[in-house]
N, C-alpha and C. Protein backbone atom coordinates (compact mmCIF):
# COMPACT_ATOMS: atom_id res chain seq x y z
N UNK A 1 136.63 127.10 41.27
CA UNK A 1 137.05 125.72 41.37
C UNK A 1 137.39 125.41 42.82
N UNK A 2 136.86 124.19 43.53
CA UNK A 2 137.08 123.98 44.66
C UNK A 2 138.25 123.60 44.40
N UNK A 3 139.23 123.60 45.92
CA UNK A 3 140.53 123.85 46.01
C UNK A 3 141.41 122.20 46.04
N UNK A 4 140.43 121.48 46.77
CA UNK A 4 140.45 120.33 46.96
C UNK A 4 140.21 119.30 45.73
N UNK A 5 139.78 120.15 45.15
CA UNK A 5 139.72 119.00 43.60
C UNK A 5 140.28 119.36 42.22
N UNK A 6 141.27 120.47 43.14
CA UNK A 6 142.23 120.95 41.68
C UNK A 6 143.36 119.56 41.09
N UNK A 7 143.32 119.69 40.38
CA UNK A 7 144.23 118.32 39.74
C UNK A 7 145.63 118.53 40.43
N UNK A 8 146.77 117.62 40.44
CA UNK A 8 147.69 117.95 41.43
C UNK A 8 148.92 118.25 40.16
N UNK A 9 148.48 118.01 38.93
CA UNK A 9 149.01 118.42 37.68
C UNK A 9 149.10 120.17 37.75
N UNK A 10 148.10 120.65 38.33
CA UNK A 10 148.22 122.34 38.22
C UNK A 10 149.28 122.62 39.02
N UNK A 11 150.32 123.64 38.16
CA UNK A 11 151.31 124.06 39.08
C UNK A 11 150.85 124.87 40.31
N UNK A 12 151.08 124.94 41.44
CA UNK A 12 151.31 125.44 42.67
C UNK A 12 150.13 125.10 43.45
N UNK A 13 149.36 123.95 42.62
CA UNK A 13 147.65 123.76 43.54
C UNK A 13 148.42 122.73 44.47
N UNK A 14 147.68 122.71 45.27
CA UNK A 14 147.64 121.78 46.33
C UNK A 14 147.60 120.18 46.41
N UNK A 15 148.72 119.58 46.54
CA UNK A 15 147.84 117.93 46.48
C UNK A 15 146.87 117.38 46.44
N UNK A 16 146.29 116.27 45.77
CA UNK A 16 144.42 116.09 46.07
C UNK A 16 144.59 115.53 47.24
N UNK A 17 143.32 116.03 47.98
CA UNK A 17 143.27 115.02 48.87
C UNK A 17 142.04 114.17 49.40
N UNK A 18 142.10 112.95 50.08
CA UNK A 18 141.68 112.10 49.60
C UNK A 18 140.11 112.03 50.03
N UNK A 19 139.21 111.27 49.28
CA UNK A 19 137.99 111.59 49.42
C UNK A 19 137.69 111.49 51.08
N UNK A 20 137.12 112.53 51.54
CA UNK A 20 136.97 112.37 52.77
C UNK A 20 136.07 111.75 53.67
N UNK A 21 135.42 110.85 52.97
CA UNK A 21 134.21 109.88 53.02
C UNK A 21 134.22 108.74 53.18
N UNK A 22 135.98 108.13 52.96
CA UNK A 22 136.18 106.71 53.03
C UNK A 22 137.10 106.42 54.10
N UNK A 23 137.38 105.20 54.01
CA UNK A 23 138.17 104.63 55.18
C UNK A 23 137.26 104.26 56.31
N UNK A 24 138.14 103.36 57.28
CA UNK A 24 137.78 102.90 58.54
C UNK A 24 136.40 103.95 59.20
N UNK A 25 136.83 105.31 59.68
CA UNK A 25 135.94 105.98 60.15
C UNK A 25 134.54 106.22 59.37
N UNK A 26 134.03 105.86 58.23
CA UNK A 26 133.42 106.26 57.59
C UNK A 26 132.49 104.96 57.13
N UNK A 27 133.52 104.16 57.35
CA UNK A 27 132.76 102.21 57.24
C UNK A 27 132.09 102.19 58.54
N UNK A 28 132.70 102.81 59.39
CA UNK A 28 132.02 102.18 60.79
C UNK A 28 130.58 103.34 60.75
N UNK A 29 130.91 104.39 60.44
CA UNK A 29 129.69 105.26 60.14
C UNK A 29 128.37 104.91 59.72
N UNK A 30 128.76 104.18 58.47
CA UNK A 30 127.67 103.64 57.65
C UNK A 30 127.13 102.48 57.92
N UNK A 31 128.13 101.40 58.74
CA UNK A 31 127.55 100.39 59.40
C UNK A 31 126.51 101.03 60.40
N UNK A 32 126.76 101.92 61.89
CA UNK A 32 126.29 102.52 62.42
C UNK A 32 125.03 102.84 62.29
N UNK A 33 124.81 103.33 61.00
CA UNK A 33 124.14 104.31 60.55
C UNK A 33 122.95 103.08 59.83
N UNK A 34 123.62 101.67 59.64
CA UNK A 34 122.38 101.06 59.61
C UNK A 34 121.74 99.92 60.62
N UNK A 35 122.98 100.51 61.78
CA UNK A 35 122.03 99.60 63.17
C UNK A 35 122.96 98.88 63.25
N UNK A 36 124.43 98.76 63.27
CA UNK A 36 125.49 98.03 63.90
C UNK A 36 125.60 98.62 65.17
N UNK A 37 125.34 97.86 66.30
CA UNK A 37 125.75 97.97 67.52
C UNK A 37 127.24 98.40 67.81
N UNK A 38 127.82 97.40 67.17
CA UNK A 38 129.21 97.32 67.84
C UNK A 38 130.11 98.16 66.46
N UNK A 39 129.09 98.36 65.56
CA UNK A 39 130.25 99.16 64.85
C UNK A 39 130.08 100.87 65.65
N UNK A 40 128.68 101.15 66.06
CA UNK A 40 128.53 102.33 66.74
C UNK A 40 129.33 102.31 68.02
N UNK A 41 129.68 101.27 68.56
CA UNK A 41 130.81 101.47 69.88
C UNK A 41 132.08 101.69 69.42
N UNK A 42 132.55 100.89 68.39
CA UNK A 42 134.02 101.12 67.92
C UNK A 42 134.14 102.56 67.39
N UNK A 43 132.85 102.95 66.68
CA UNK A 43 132.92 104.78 66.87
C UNK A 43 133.31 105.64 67.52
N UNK A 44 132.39 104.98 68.99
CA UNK A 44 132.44 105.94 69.54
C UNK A 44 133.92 105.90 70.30
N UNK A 45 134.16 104.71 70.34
CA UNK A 45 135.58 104.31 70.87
C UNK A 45 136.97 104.92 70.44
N UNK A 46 136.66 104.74 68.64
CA UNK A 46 137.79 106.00 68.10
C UNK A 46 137.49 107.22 67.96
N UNK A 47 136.28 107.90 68.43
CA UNK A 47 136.02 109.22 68.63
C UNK A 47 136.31 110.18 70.02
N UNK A 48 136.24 108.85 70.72
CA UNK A 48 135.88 109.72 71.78
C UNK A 48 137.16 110.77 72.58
N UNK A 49 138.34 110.15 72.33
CA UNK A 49 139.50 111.70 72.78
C UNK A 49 139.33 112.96 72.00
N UNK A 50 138.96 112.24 70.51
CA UNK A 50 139.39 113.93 69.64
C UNK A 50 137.57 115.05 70.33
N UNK A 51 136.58 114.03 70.65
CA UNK A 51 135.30 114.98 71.33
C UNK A 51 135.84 115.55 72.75
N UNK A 52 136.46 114.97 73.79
CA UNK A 52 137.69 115.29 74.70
C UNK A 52 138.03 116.29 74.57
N UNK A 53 139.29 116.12 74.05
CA UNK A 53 140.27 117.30 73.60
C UNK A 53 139.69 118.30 73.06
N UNK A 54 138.65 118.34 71.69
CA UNK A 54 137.68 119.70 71.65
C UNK A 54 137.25 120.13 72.97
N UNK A 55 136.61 119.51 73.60
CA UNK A 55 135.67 120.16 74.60
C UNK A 55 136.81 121.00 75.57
N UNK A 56 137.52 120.15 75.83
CA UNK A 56 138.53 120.49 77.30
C UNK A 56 139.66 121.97 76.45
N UNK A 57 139.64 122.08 75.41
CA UNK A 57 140.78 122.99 74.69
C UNK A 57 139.65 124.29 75.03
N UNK A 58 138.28 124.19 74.52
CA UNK A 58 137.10 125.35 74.71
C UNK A 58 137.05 125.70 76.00
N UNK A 59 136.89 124.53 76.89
CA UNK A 59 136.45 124.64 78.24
C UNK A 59 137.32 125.25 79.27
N UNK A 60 138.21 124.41 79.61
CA UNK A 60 139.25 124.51 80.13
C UNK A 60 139.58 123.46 81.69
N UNK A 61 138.03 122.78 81.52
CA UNK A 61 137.88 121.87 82.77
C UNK A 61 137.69 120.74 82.52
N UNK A 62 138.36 119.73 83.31
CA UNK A 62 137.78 118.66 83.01
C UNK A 62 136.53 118.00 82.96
N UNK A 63 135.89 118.14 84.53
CA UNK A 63 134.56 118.28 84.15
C UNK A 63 133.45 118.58 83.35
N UNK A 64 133.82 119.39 82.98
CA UNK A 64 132.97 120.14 81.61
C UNK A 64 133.33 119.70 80.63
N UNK A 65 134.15 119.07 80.35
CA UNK A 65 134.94 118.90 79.36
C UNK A 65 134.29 116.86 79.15
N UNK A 66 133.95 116.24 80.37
CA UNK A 66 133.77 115.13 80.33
C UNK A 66 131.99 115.37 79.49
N UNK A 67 131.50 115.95 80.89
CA UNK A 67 130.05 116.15 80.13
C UNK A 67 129.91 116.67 78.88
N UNK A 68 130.82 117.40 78.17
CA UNK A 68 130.37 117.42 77.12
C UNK A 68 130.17 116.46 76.24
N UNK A 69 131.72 115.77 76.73
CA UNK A 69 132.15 114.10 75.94
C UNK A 69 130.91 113.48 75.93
N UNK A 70 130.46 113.35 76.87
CA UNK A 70 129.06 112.39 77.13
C UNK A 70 127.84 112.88 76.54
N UNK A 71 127.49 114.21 76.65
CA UNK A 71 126.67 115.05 76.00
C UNK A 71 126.29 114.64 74.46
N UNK A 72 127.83 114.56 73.91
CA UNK A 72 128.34 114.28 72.20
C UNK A 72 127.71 113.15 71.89
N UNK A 73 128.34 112.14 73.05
CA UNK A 73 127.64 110.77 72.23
C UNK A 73 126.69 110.25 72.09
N UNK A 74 125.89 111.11 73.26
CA UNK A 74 124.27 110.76 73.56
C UNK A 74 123.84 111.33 72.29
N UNK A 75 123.95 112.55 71.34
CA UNK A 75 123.90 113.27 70.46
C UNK A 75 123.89 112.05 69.36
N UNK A 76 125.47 112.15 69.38
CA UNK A 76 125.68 110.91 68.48
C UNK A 76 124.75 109.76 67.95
N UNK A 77 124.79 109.37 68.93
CA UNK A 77 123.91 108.08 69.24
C UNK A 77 121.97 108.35 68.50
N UNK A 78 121.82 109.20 68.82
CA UNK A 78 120.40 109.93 68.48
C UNK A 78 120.60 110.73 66.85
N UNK A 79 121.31 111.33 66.73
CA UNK A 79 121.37 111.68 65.23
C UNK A 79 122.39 111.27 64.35
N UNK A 80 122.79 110.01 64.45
CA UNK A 80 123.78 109.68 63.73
C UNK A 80 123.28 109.38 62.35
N UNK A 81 121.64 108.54 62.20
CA UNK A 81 120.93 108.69 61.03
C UNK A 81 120.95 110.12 60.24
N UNK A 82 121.03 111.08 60.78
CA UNK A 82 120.99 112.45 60.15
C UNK A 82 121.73 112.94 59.60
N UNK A 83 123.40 112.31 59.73
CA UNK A 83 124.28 112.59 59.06
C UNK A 83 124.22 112.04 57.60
N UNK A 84 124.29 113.52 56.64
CA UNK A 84 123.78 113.02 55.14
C UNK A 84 124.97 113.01 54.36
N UNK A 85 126.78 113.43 55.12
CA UNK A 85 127.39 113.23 54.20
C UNK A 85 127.88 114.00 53.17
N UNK A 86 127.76 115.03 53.39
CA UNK A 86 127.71 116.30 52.54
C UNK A 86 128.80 116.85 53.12
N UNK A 87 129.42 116.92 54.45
CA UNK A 87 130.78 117.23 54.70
C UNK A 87 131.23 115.96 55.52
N UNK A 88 132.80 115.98 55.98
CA UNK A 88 133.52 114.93 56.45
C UNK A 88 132.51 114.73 57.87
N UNK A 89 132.83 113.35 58.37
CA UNK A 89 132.05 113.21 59.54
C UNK A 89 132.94 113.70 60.86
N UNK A 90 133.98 114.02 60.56
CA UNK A 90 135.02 114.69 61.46
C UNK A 90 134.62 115.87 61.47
N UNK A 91 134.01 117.07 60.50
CA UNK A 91 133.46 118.30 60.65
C UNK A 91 131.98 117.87 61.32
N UNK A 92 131.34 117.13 60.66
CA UNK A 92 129.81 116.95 61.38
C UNK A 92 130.22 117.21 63.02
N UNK A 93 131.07 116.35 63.75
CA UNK A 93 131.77 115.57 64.49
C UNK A 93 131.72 116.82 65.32
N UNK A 94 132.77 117.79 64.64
CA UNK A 94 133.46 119.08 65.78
C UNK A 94 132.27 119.86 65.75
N UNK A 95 131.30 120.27 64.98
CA UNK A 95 130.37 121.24 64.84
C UNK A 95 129.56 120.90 66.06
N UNK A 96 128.92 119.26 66.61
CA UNK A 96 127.93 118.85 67.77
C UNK A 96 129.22 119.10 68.90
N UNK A 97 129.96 119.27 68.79
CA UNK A 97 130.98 119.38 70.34
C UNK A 97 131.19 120.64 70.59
N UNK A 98 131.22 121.50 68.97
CA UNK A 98 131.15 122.72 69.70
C UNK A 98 129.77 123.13 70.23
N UNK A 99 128.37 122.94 69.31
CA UNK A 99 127.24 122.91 70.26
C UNK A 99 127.01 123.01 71.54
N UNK A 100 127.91 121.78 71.96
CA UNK A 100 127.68 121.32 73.28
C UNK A 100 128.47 122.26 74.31
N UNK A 101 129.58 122.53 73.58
CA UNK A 101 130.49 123.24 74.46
C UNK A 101 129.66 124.80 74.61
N UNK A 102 128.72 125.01 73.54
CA UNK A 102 128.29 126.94 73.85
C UNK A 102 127.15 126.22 74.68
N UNK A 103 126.82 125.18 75.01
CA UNK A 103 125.42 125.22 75.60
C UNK A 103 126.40 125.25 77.29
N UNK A 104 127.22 124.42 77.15
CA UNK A 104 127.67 124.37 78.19
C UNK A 104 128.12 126.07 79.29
N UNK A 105 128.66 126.68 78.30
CA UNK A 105 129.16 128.15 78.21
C UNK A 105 127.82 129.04 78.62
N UNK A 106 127.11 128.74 77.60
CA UNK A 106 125.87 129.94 78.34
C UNK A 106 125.07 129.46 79.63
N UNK A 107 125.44 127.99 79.79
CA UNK A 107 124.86 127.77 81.22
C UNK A 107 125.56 127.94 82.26
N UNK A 108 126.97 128.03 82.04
CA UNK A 108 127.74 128.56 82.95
C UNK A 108 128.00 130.04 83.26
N UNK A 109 127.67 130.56 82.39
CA UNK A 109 127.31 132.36 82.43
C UNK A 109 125.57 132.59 82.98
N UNK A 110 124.92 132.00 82.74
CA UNK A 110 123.11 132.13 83.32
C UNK A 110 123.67 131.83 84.89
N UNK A 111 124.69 130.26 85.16
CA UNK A 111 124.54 130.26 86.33
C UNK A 111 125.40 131.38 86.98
N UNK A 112 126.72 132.10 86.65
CA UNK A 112 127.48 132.64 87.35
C UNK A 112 126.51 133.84 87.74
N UNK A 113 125.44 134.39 86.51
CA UNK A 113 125.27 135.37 86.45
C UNK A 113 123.86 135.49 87.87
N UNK A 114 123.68 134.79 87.84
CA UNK A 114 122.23 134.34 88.97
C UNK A 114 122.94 134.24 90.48
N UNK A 115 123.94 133.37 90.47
CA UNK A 115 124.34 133.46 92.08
C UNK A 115 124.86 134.78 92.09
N UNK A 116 125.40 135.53 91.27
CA UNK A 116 125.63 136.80 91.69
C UNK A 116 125.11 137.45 92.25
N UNK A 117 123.50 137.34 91.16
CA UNK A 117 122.68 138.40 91.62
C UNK A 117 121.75 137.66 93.04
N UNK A 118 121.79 136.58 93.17
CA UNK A 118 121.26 136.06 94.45
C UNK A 118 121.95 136.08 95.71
N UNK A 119 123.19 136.30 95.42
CA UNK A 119 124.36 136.52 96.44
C UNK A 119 124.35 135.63 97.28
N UNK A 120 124.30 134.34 96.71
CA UNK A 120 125.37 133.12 97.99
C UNK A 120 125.66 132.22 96.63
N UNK A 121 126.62 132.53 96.29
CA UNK A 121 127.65 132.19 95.87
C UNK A 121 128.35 131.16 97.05
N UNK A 122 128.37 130.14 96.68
CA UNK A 122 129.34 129.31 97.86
C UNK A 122 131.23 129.23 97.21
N UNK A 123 131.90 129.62 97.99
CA UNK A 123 133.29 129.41 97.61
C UNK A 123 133.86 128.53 98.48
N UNK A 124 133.92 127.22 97.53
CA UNK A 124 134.77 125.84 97.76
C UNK A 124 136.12 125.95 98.18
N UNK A 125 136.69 127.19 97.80
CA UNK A 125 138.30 127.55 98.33
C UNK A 125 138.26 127.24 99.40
N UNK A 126 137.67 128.18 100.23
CA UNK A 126 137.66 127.92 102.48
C UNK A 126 136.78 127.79 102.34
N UNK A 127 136.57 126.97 103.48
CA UNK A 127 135.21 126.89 104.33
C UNK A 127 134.68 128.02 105.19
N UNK A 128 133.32 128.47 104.74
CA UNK A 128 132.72 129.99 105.18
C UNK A 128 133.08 129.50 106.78
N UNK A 129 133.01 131.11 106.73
CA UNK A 129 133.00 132.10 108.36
C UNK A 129 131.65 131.12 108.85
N UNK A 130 131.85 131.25 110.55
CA UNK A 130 130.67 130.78 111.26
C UNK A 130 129.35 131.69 110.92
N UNK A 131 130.06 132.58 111.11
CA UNK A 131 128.77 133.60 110.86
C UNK A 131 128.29 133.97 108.87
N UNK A 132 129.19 133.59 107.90
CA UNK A 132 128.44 133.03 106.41
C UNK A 132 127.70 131.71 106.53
N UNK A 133 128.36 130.86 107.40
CA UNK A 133 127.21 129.54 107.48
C UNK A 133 125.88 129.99 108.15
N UNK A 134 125.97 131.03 109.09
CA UNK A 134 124.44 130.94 109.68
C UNK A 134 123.62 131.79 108.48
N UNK A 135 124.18 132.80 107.62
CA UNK A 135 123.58 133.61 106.68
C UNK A 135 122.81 132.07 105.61
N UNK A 136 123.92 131.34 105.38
CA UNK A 136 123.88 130.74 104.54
C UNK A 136 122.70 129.94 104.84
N UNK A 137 122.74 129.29 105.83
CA UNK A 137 121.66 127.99 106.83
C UNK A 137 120.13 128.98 106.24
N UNK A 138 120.74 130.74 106.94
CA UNK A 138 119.33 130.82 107.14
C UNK A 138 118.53 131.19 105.12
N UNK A 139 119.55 131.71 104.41
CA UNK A 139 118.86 131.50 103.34
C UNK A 139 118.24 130.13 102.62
N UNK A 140 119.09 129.22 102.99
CA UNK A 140 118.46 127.88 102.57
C UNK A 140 117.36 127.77 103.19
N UNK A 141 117.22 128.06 104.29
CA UNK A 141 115.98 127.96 105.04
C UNK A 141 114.37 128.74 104.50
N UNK A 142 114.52 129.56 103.71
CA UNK A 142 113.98 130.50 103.11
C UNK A 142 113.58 130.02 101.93
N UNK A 143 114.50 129.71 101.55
CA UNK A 143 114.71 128.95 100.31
C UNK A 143 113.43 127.51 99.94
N UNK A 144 113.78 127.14 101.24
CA UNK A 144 112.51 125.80 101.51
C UNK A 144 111.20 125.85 101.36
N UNK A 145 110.98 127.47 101.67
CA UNK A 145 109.66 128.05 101.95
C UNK A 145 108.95 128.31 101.27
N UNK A 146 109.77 128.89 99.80
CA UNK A 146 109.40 128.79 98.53
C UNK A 146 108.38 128.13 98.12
N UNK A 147 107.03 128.49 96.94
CA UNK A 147 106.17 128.13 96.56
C UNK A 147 107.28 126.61 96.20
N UNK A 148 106.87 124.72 96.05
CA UNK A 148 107.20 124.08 95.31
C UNK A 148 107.94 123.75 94.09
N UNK A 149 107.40 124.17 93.14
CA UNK A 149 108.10 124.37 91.69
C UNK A 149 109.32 125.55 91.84
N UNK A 150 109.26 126.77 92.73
CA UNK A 150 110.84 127.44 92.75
C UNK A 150 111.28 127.18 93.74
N UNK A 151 111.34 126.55 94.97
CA UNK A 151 112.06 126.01 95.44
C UNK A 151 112.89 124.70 94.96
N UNK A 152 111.91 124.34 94.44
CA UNK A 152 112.79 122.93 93.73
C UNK A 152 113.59 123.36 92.45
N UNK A 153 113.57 124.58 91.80
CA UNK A 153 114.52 124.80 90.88
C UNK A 153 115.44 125.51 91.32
N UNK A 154 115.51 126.10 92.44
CA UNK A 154 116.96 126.42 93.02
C UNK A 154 117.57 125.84 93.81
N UNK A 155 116.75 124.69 94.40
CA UNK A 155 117.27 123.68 95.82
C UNK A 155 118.71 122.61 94.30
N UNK A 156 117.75 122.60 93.09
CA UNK A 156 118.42 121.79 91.67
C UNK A 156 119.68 122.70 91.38
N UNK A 157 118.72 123.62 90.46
CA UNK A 157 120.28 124.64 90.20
C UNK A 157 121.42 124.97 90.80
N UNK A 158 121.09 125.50 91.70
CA UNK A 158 122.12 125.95 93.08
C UNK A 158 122.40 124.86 94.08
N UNK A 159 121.62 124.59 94.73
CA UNK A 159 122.32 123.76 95.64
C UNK A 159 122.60 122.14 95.17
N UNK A 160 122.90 121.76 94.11
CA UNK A 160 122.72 120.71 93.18
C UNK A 160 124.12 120.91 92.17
N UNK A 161 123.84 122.43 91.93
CA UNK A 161 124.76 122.40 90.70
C UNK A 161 124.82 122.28 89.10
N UNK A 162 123.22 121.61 89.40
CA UNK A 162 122.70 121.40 88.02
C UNK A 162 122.50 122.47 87.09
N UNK A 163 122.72 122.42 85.46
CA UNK A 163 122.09 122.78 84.47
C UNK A 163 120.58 123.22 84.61
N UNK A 164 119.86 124.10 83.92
CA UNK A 164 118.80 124.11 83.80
C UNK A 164 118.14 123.29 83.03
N UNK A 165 118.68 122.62 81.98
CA UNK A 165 118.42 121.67 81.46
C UNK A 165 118.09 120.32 82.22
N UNK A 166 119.06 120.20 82.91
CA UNK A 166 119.15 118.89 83.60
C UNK A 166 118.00 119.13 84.70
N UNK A 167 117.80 120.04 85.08
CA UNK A 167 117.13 120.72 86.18
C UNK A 167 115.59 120.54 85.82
N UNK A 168 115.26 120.85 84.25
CA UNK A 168 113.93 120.51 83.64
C UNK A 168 113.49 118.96 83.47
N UNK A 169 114.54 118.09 82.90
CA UNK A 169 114.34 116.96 83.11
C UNK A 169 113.48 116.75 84.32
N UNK A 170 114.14 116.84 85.61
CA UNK A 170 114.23 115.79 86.56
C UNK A 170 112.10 116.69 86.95
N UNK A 171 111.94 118.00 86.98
CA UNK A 171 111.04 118.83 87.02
C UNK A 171 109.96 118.28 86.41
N UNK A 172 110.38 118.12 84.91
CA UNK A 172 109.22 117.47 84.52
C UNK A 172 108.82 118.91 83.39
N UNK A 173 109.73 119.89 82.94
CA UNK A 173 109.34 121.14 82.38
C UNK A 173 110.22 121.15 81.46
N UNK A 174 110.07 122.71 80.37
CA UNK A 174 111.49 122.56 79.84
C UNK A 174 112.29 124.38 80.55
N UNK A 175 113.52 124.24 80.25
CA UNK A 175 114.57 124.92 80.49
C UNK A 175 114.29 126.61 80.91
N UNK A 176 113.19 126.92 80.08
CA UNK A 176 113.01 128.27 80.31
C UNK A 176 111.50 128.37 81.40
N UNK A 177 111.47 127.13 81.97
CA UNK A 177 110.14 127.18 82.73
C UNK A 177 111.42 127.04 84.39
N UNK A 178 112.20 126.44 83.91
CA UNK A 178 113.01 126.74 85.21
C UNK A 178 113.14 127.94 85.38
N UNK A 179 114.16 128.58 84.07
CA UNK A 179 114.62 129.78 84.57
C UNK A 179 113.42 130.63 85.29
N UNK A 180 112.23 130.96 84.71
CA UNK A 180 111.16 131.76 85.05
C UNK A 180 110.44 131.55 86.63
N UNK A 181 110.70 129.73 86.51
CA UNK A 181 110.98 129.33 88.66
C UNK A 181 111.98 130.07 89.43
N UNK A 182 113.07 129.87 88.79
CA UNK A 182 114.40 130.98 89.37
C UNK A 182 113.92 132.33 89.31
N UNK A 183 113.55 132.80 88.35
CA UNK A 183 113.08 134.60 88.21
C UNK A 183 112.63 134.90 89.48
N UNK A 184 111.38 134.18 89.68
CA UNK A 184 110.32 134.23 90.66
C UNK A 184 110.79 134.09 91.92
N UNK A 185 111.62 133.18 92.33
CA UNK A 185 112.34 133.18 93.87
C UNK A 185 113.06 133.99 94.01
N UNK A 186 113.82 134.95 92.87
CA UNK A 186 114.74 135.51 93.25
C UNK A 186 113.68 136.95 93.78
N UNK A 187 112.53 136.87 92.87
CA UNK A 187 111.71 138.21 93.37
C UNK A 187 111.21 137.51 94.51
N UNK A 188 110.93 136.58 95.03
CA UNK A 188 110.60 136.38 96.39
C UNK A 188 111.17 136.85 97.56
N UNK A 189 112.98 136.02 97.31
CA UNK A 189 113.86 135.87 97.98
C UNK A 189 114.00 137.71 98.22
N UNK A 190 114.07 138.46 97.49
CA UNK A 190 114.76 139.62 97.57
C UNK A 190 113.58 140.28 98.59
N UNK A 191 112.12 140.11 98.76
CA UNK A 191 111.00 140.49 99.45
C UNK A 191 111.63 139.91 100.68
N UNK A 192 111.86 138.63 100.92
CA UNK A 192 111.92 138.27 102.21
C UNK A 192 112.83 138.48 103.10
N UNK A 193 114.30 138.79 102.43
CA UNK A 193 115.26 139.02 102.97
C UNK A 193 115.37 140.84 102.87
């Protein structure tokens, strides 16, 4: 017997509680869901701290924590027809934020893990030594030299900051055609230097 629909007559069961499908959040859903503009803004309007606060509690940055926000609603916005209703739209809800938050996570581990192994890492703390800026100048410089397609995915990634995702967009590829641009410069880079 689900737990939630034990009668509240059974001694020691749990209060019912209430169908989790109705109310305000769930009207604006279904409006949404059949092409209300402005009921999909007032959505996103009362959604958008608790997608926030998930992201930033996982994350721990604001930044990251915004893009995910934004990430969510673009999501939102694109599969909101898909929601069939079968659990609360508050679980639908946390499940695409956590999504967003592991995509966010493994791109922040691909990237930590790459400037490592490329070794210029830039640290925003101080401003490099005269002599890390000329290392630095001269790898960018190197960097330029690069066949097209991997130079432009590390001039994106790295000196950009970008996602690989975001990085494929602008490329014109998808995500693992970057990384395999990155592979390749880094076997360049490591020949030339």
């Amino acid at each position: 017997m689900n737990i939630a629909n034990r009668s509240a007559e059974t001694p020691g069961a749990p209060a019912a509680t209430p169908d989790r499908n109705t109310g305000p959040t769930a009207e604006l859903v279904r409006l949404a869901q059949a092409g209300d503009v402005a009921a999909f803004e007032r959505l996103v309007a009362l959604q958008y701290s608790f997608i926030f606060k998930t992201a930033y509690r996982w994350l721990g940055h604001r930044s990251d924590a915004e893009d995910v926000t934004q990430t969510v609603c673009m999501r939102l916005a694109n599969g909101l027809k898909s929601f069939d209703w079968r659990a609360s739209f508050t679980s639908w809800l946390y499940r695409i934020t956590l999504n967003a938050v592991h995509d966010v996570q493994r791109s922040n581990q691909r990237r930590q893990r790459l400037e490592s192994e490329m070794s210029f890492e830039i640290n925003d703390a101080s401003p490099p030594t005269q002599e890390d800026q000329l290392a630095l100048n001269a790898l960018w410089q190197v960097v330029r030299e690069l066949p097209d397609k991997q130079r432009d995915a590390v001039l994106l990634v790295y000196g950009e900051h970008m996602s690989h995702a975001e990085a494929a967009k602008i490329m014109g590829c998808k995500d693992v055609t970057v990384a395999w641009h990155i592979h390749n410069a880094r076997k360049a880079l490591k020949d030339r230097l």
